[in-house]
Protein backbone atom coordinates (compact mmCIF):
# COMPACT_ATOMS: atom_id res chain seq x y z
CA UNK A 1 28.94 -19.14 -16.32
CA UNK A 2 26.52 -15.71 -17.37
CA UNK A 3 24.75 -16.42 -20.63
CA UNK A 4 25.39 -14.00 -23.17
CA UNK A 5 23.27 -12.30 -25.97
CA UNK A 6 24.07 -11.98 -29.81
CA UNK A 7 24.86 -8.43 -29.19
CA UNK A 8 27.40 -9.49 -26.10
CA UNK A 9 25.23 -7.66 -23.23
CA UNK A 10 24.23 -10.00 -20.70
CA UNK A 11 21.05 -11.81 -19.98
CA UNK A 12 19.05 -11.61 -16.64
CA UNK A 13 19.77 -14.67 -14.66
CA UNK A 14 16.58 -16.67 -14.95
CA UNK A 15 16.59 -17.27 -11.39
CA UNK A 16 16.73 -13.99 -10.55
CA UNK A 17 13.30 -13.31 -12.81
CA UNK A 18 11.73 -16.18 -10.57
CA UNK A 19 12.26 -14.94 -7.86
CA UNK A 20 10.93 -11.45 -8.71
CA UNK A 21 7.67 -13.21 -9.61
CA UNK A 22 7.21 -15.48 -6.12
CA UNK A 23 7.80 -11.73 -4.57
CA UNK A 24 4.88 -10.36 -6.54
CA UNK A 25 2.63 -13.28 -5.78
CA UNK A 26 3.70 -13.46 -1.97
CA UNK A 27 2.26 -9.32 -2.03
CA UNK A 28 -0.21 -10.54 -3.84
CA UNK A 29 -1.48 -13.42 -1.30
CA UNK A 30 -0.50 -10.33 1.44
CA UNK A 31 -3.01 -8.26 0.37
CA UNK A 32 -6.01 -10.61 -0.59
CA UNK A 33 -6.65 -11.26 3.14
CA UNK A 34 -7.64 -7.62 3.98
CA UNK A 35 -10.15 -7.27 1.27
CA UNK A 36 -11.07 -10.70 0.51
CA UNK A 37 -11.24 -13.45 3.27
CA UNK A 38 -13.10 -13.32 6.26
CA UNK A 39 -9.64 -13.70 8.49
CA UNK A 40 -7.55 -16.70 10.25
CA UNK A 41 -8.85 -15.81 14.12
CA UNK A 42 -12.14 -14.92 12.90
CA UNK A 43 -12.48 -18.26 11.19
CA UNK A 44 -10.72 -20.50 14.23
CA UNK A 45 -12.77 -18.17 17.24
CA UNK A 46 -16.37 -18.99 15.64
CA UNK A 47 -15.89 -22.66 14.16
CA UNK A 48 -19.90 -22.92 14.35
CA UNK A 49 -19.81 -20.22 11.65
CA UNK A 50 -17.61 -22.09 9.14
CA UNK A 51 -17.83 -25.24 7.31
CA UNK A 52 -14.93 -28.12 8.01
CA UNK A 53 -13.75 -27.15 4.32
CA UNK A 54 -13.34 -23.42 5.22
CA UNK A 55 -11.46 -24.30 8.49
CA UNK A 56 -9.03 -26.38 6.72
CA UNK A 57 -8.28 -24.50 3.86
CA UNK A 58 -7.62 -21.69 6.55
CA UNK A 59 -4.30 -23.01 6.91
CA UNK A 60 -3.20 -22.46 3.66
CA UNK A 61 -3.25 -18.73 4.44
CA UNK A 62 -0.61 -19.31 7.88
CA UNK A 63 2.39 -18.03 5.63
CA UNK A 64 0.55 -15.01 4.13
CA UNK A 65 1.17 -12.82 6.95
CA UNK A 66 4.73 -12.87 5.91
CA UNK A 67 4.81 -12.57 2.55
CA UNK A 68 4.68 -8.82 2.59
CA UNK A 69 8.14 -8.61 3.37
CA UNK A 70 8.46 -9.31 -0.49
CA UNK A 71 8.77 -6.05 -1.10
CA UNK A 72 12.38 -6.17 0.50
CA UNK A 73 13.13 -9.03 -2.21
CA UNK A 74 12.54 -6.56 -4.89
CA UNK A 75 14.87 -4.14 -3.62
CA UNK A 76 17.92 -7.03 -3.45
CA UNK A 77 16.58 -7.75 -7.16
CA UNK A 78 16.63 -4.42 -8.57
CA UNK A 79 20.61 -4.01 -7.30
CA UNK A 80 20.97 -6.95 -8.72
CA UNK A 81 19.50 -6.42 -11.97
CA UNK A 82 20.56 -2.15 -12.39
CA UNK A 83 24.10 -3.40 -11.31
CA UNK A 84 24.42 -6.78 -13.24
CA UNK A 85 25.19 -4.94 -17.26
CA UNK A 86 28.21 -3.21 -15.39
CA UNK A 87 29.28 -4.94 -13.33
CA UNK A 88 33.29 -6.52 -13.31
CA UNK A 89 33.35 -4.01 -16.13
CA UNK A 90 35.53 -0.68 -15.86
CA UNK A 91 33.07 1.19 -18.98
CA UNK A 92 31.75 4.45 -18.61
CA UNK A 93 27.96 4.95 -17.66
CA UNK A 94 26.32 6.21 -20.29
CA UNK A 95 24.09 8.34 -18.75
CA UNK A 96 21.53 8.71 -21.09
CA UNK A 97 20.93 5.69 -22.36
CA UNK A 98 20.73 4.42 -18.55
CA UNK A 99 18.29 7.80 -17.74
CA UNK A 100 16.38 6.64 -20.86
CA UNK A 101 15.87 2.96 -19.43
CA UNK A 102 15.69 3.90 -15.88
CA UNK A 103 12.77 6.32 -16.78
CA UNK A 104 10.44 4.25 -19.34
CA UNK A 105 11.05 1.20 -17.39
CA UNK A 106 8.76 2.21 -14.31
CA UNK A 107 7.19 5.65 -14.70
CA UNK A 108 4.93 4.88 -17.81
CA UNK A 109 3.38 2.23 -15.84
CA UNK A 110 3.50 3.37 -13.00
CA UNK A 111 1.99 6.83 -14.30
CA UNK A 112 -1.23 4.88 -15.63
CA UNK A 113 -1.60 2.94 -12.25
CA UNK A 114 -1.89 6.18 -10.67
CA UNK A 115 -4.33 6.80 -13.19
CA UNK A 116 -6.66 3.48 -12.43
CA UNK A 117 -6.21 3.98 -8.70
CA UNK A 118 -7.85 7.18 -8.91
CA UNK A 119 -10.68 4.98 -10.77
CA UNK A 120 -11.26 2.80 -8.06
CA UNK A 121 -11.29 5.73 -6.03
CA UNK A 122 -14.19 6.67 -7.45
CA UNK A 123 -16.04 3.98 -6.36
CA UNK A 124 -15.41 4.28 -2.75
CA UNK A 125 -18.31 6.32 -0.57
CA UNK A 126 -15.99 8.02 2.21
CA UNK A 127 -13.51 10.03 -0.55
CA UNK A 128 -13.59 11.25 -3.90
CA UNK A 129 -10.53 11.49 -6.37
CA UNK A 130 -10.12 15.14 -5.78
CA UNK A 131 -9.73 14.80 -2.14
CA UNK A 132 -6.78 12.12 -2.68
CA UNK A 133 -3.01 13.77 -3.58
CA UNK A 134 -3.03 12.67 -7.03
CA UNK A 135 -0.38 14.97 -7.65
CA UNK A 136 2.09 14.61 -5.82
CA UNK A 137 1.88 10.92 -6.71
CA UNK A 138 2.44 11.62 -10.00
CA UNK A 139 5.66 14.12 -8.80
CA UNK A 140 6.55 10.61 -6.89
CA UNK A 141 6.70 13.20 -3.49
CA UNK A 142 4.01 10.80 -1.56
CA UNK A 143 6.56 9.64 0.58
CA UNK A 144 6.64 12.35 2.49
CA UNK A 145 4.31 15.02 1.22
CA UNK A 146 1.75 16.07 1.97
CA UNK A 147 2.62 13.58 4.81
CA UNK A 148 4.76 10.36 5.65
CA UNK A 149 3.17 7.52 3.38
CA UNK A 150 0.77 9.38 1.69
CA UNK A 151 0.31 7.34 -1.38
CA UNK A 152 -3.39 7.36 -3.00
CA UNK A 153 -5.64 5.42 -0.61
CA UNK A 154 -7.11 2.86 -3.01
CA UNK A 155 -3.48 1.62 -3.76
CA UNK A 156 -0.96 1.67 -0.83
CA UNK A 157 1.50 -0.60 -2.28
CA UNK A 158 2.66 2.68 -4.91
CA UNK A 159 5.13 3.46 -1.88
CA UNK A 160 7.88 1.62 -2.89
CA UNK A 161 8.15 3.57 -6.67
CA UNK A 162 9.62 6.96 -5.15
CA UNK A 163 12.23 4.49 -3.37
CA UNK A 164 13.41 2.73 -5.95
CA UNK A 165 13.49 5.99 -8.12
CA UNK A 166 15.70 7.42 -5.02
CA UNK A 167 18.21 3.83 -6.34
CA UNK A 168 18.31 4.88 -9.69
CA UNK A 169 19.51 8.46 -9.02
CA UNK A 170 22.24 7.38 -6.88
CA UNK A 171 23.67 4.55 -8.66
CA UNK A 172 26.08 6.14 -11.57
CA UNK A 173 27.38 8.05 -8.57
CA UNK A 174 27.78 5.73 -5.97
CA UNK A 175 29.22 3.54 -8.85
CA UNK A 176 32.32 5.70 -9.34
CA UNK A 177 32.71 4.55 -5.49
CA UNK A 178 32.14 1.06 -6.07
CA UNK A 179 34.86 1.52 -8.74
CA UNK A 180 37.58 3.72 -6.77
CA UNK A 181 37.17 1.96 -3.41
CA UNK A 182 36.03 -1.65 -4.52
CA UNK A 183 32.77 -3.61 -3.30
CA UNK A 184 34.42 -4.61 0.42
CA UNK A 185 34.95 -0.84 1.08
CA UNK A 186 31.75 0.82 -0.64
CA UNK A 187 29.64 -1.78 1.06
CA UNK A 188 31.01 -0.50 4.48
CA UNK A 189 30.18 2.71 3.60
CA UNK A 190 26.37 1.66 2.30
CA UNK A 191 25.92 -0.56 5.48
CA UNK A 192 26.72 2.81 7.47
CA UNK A 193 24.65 4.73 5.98
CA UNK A 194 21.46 2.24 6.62
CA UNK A 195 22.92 2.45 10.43
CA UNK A 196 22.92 6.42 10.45
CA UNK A 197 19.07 6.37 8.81
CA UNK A 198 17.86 3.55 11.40
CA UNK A 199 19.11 6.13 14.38
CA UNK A 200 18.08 8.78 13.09
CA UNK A 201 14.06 6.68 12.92
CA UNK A 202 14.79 5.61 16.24
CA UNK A 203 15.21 9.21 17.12
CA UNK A 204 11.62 10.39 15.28
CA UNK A 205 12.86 10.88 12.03
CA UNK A 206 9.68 8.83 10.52
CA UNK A 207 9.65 10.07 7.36
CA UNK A 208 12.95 8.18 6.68
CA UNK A 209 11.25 4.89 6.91
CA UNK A 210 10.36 5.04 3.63
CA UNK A 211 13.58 6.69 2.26
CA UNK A 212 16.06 4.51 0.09
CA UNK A 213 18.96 5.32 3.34
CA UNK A 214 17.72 2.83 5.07
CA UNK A 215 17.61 0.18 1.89
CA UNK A 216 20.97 1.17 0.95
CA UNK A 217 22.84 -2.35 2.18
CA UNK A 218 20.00 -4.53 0.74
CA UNK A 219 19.83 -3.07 -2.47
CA UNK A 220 23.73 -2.83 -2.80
CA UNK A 221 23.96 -6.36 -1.42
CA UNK A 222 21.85 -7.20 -4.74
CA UNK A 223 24.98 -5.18 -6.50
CA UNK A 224 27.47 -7.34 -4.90
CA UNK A 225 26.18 -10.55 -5.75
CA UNK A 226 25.44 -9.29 -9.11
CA UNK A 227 29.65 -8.54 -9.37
CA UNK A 228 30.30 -11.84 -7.71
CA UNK A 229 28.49 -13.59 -10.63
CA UNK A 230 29.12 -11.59 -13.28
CA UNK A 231 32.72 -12.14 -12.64
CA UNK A 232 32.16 -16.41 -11.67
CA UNK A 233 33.54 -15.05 -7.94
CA UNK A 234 30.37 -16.05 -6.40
CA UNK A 235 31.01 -19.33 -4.10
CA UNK A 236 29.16 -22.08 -3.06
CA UNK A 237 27.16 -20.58 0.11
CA UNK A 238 28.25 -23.27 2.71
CA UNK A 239 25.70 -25.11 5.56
CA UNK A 240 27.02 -21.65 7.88
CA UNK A 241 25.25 -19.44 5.18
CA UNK A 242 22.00 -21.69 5.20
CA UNK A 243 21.84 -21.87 9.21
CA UNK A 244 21.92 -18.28 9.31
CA UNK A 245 19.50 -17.46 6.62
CA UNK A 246 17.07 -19.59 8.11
CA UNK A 247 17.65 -17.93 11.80
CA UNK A 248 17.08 -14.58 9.90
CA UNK A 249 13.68 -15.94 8.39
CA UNK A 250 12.59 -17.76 11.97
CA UNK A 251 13.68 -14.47 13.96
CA UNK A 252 11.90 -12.56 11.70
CA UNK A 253 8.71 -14.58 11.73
CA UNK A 254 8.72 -14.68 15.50
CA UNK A 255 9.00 -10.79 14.80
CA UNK A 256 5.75 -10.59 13.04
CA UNK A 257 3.50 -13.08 15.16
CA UNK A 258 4.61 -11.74 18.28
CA UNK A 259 3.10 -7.93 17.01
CA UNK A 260 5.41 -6.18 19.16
CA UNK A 261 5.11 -2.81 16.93
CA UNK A 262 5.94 -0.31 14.94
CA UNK A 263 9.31 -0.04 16.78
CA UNK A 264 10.81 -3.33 15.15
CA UNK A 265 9.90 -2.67 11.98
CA UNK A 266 13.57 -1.97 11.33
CA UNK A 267 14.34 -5.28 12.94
CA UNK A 268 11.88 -7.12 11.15
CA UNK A 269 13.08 -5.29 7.92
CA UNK A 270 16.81 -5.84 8.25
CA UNK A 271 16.23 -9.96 9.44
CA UNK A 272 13.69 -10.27 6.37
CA UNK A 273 16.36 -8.13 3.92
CA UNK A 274 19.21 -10.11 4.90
CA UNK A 275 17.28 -13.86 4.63
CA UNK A 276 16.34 -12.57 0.74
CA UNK A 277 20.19 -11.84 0.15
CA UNK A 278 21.09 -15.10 0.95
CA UNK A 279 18.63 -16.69 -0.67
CA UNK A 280 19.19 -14.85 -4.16
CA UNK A 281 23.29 -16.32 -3.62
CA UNK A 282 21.45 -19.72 -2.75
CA UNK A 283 19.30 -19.68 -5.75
CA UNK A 284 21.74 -18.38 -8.20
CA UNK A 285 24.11 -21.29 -7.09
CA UNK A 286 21.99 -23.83 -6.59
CA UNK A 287 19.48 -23.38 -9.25
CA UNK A 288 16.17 -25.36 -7.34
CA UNK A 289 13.66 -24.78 -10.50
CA UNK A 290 14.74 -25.85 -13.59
CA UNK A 291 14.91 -24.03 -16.98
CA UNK A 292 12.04 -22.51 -18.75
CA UNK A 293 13.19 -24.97 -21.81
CA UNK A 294 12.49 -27.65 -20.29
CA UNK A 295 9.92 -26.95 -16.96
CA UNK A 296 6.63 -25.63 -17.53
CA UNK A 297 6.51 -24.84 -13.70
CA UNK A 298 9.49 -22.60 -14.83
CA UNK A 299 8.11 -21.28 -18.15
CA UNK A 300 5.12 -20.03 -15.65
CA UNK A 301 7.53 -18.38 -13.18
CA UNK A 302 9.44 -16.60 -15.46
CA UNK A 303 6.42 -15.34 -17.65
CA UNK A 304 4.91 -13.97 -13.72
CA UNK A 305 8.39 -12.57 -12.78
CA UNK A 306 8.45 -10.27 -16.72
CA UNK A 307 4.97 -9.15 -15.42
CA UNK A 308 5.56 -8.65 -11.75
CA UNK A 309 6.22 -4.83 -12.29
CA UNK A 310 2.37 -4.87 -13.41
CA UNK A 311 1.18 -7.55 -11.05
CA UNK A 312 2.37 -5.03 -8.37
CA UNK A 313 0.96 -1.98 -9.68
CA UNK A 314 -2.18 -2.79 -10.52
CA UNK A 315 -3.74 -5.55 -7.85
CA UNK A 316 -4.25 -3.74 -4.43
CA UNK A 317 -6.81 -1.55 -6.14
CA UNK A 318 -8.19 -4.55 -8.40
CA UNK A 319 -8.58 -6.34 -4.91
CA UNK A 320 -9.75 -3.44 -3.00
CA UNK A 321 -12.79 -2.83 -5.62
CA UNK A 322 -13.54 -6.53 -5.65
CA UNK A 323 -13.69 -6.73 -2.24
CA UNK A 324 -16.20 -3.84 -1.99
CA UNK A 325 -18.01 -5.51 -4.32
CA UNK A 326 -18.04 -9.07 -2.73
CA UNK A 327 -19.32 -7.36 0.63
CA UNK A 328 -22.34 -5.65 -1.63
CA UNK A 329 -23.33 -9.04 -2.78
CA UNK A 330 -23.05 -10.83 0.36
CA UNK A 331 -24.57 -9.08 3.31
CA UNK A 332 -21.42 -7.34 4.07
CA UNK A 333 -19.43 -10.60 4.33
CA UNK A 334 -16.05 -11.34 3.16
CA UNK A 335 -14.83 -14.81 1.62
CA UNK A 336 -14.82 -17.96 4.34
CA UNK A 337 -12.56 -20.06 2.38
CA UNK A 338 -9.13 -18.82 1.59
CA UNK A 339 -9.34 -20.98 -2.03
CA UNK A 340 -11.85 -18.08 -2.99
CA UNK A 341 -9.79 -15.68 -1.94
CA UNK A 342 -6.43 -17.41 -3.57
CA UNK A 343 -8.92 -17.24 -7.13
CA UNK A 344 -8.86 -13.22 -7.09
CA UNK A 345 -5.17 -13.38 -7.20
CA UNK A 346 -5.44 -15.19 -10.16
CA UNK A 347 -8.03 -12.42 -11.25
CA UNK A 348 -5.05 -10.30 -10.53
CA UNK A 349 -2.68 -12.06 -12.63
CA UNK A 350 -5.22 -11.88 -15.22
CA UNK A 351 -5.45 -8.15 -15.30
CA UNK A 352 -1.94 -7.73 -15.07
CA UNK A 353 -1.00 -9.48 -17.92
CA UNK A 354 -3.75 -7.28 -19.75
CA UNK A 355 -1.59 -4.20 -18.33
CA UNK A 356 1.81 -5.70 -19.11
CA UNK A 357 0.62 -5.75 -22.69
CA UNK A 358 -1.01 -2.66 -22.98
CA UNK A 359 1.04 -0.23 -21.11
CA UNK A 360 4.35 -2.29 -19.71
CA UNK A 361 5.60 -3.87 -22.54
CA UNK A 362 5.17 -1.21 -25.08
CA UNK A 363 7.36 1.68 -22.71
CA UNK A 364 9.99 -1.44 -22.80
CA UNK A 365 10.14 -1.27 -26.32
CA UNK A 366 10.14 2.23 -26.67
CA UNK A 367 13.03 2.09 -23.89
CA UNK A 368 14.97 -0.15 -26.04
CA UNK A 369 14.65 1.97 -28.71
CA UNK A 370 15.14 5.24 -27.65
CA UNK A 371 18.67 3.71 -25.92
CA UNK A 372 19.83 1.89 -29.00
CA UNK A 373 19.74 5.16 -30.71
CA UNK A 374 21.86 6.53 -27.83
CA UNK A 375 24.75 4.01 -28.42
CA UNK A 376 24.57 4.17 -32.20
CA UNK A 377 24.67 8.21 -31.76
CA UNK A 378 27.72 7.59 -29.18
CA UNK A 379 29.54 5.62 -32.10
């Protein structure tokens, strides 16, 4: 059964804010190893440079390479979490209250990250803040202008922002669909129109990599199970369910270790999107971690899923500067042992929960606000 506030909106499904803070970790982890650790073959070609320690803490690092693919579990999420308020429900968008909350919720913060990225620029030797497109960062354009992926260079990961923006402009049209046609047939239609944007990659359309076509079915998958639970339709996913997530993930991984390209990135995408789907219905059934009332393990997720959006803004820079300045400090040398390297993601945390307090949370409040007065002005 959904929980349900005083005001009768519904809650977030704790789950759903756990698993939104593993995915910002798993980045996290994905990240540390190209500015701070000294690398898995480097470490297991030249054992006579290492100590037994660093060699076996090495291993901890064997899932990192995968864990970028986390990105593709916060697309499922956000379908999950835009959709989840309306869905089962025949009201009328109101559009804006939703523009209002759409907006505050990620451009603020996102805004000031482009901000301290240019920072960090600043402290690099081969560019300068005026040579990096700053601008059209800000106009969330970087996808594609002034080239494919151009996001500032001291914080790659802001790629993903113009994408999900892409989302939020579609959905109160693409919900009349979901409302005239129901979820079976509108999910047809999504799943086609990832198929048209993969050919159209496959025929040198790169720029559409990057474009929320070829995310449609994963993010609207997150809107389906979102209507599923919302209206206790969701079922028990069955051992068939769990065999084939777990062929998705091992495909996938074989994927990834086998380096076979940039032309199976779609592969790799679509195997890694559809193993997060069915993990989301696995965890919402199955509920693996227990409540924040009575887990601290939980308590400690949920708090890192409310400050994920930060986490993700804000570390590939942090890491990227601290790397710099590890190197500086030690003849050029990254971290040997992976521990040190697993301690800057807690620096990361750290800094992100300064952010979440200082920028995040505040353009949530306002958000809350600034849409409250919306419905009372509807009334």
């Amino acid at each position: 059964m959904e929980t349900k506030k005083a005001s009768g909106q519904r809650q977030h499904v704790e789950s759903i804010t756990i698993l939104r803070g593993l995915a910002a970790l798993g980045v996290v982890i994905f990240h540390v190893r190209i500015f701070l650790w000294t690398g898995w073959g480097h470490t297991w070609n030249n054992p006579e440079q290492y100590s037994t320690l660093d060699r076996l803490v090495a291993w901890l690092s064997l899932p990192s390479p995968l864990l970028g693919e986390g990105v593709l579990l916060f697309f499922v999420i956000s379908g999950f979490c835009v959709h989840y308020p309306l869905a089962g429900r025949n009201d009328p968008i109101n559009l804006r209250k939703y523009a209002i909350r759409r907006f505050l919720r990620i451009y603020p913060p996102f805004a000031v990250a482009v901000g301290l990225s240019l920072l960090a620029v600043a402290y690099f030797e081969w560019t300068t803040p005026a040579k990096e497109p700053w601008l059209t960062n800000l106009l969330l354009l970087h996808n594609y202008y002034p080239s494919v992926y151009s996001p500032i260079s001291s914080n790659m990961s802001l790629w993903s922002i113009p994408t999900e923006i892409e989302f939020y402009l579609a959905y109160p049209l693409l919900l009349l669909l979901w409302r005239k046609w129901g979820p079976t047939q509108s999910m047809y239609l999504f799943g086609a129109v990832s198929l048209v944007a993969v050919g159209l990659y496959y025929q040198g359309l790169d720029g559409i990599e990057f474009s929320a076509f070829t995310f449609y079915i994963l993010w609207w998958s997150g809107a389906l199970l979102a209507e599923l639970h919302a209206t206790n339709r969701l079922p028990r996913p069955g051992g068939t369910i769990v065999l084939m997530g777990l062929a998705m993930l091992g495909t996938g991984t074989i994927v990834i270790v086998l380096k076979q390209g940039e032309g199976l990135v779609m592969v790799q995408r679509f195997l890694f999107g559809g193993f997060f789907v069915l993990l989301i219905w696995w965890f919402i059934i199955h509920k693996p971690i227990p409540s924040a009332s009575s887990s601290i393990i939980a308590k400690i997720l949920v708090h890192l899923g409310n400050i994920s959006f930060s986490l993700y803004l804000i570390h590939y820079p942090l890491l990227q500067v601290c790397g710099l300045e590890w190197k500086k400090h030690n003849d050029g040398n990254s971290p040997s042992n992976f521990l040190i390297s697993i301690a800057f993601c807690g620096l990361a945390i750290a800094v992100a929960q300064v952010f979440y307090i200082l920028v995040e949370k505040p353009s949530h409040k306002l958000a809350r606000r600034l849409a409250s007065s919306c419905t009372q002005s509807k009334r």
